[in-house]
Protein backbone atom coordinates (compact mmCIF):
# COMPACT_ATOMS: atom_id res chain seq x y z
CA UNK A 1 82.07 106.95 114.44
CA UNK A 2 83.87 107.54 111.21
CA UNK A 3 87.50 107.79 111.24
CA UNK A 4 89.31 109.33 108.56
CA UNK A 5 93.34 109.15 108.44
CA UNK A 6 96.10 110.71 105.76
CA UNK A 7 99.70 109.18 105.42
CA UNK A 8 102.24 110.87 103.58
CA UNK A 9 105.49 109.64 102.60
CA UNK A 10 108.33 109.62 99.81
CA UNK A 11 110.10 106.69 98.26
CA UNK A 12 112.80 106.34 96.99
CA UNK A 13 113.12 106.82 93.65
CA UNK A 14 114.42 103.47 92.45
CA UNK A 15 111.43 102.04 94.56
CA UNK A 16 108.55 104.07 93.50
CA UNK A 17 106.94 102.38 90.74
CA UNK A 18 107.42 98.40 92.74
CA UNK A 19 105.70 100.86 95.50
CA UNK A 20 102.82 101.71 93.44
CA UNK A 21 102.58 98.53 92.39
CA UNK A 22 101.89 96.99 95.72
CA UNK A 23 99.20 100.03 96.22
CA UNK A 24 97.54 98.36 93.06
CA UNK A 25 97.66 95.22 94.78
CA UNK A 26 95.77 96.37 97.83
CA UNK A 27 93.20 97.85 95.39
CA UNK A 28 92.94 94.64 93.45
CA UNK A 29 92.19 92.59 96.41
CA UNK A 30 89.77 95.70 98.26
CA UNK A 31 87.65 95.27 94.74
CA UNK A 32 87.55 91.15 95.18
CA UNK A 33 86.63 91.48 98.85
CA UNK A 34 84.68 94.63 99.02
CA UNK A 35 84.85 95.45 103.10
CA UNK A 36 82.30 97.51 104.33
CA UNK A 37 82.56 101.21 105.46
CA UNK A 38 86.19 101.10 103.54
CA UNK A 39 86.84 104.18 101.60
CA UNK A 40 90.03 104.49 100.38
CA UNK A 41 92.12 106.92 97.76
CA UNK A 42 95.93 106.25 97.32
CA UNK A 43 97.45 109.05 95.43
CA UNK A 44 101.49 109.25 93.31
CA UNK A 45 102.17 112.99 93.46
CA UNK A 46 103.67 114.77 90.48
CA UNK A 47 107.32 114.41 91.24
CA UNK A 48 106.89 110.79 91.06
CA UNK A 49 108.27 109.45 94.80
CA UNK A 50 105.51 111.42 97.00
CA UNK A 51 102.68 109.18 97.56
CA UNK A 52 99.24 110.49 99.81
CA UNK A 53 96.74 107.60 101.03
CA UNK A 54 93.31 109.01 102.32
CA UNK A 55 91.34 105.87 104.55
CA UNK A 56 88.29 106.59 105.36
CA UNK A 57 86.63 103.56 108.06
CA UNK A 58 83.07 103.77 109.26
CA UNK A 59 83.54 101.88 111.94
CA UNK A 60 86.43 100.90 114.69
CA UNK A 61 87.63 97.89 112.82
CA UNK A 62 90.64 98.26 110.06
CA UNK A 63 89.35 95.30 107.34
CA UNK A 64 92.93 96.60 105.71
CA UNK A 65 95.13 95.34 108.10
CA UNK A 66 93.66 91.47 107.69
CA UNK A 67 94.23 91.49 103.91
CA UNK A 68 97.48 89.71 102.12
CA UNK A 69 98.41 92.50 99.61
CA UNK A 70 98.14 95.26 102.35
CA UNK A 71 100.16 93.14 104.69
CA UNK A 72 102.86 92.52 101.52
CA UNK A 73 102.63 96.53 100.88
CA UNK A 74 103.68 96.74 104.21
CA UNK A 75 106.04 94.17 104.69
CA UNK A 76 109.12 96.32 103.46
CA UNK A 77 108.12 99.73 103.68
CA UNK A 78 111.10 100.92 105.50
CA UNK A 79 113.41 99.82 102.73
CA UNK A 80 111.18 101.46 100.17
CA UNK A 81 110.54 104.93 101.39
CA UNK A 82 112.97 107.21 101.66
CA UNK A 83 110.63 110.02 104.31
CA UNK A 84 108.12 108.90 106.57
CA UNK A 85 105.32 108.14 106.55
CA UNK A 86 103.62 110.56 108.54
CA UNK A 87 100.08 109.61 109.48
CA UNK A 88 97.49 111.99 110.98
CA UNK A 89 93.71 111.75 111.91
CA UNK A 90 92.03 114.34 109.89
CA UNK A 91 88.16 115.95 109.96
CA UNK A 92 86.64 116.63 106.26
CA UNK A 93 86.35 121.01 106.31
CA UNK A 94 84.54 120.55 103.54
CA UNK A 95 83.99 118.21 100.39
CA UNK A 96 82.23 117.24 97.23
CA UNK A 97 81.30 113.73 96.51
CA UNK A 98 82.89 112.72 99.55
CA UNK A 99 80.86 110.50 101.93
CA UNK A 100 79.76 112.55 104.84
């Protein structure tokens, strides 16, 4: 059964850009290994420190949490955000081009 989570969270501002740095990093390695049933969007909001991650997993394995970069993003987190991250399983109300 598909599982779909979103994650919020601000940085701090002197962190932001080393943050999306290490999302680029997780995207660089997802595009060497290619996972199955991974879909995955990380968004930088307008005012530059709020970041929005969309997962998407097909299945009831997490191929993200084996990989280096996403284990590096994570690493220091709490030293780089400055609110949250708030995580919640969500249910697509509606989409377009979205897997169903």
């Amino acid at each position: 059964m598909p599982k779909t989570m979103v994650i919020r969270y601000r940085a701090h501002p002197e962190h932001a850009d080393e943050n999306e740095r290490l999302i680029q990093g997780v995207f660089e390695e997802l595009a060497r290994r290619r996972p199955p049933g991974v879909r995955y969007a990380a968004l930088r909001l307008d005012d530059g420190v709020s970041f929005v991650h969309v997962v998407r997993l097909d299945g009831d394995d997490n191929p993200l949490v084996t990989m280096e970069a996403f284990r590096r993003f994570q690493s220091d987190i709490g030293d780089r955000i400055a609110e949250g991250p708030v995580a919640a399983e969500a249910t697509v109300a509606g989409s377009y081009g979205w897997p169903d």
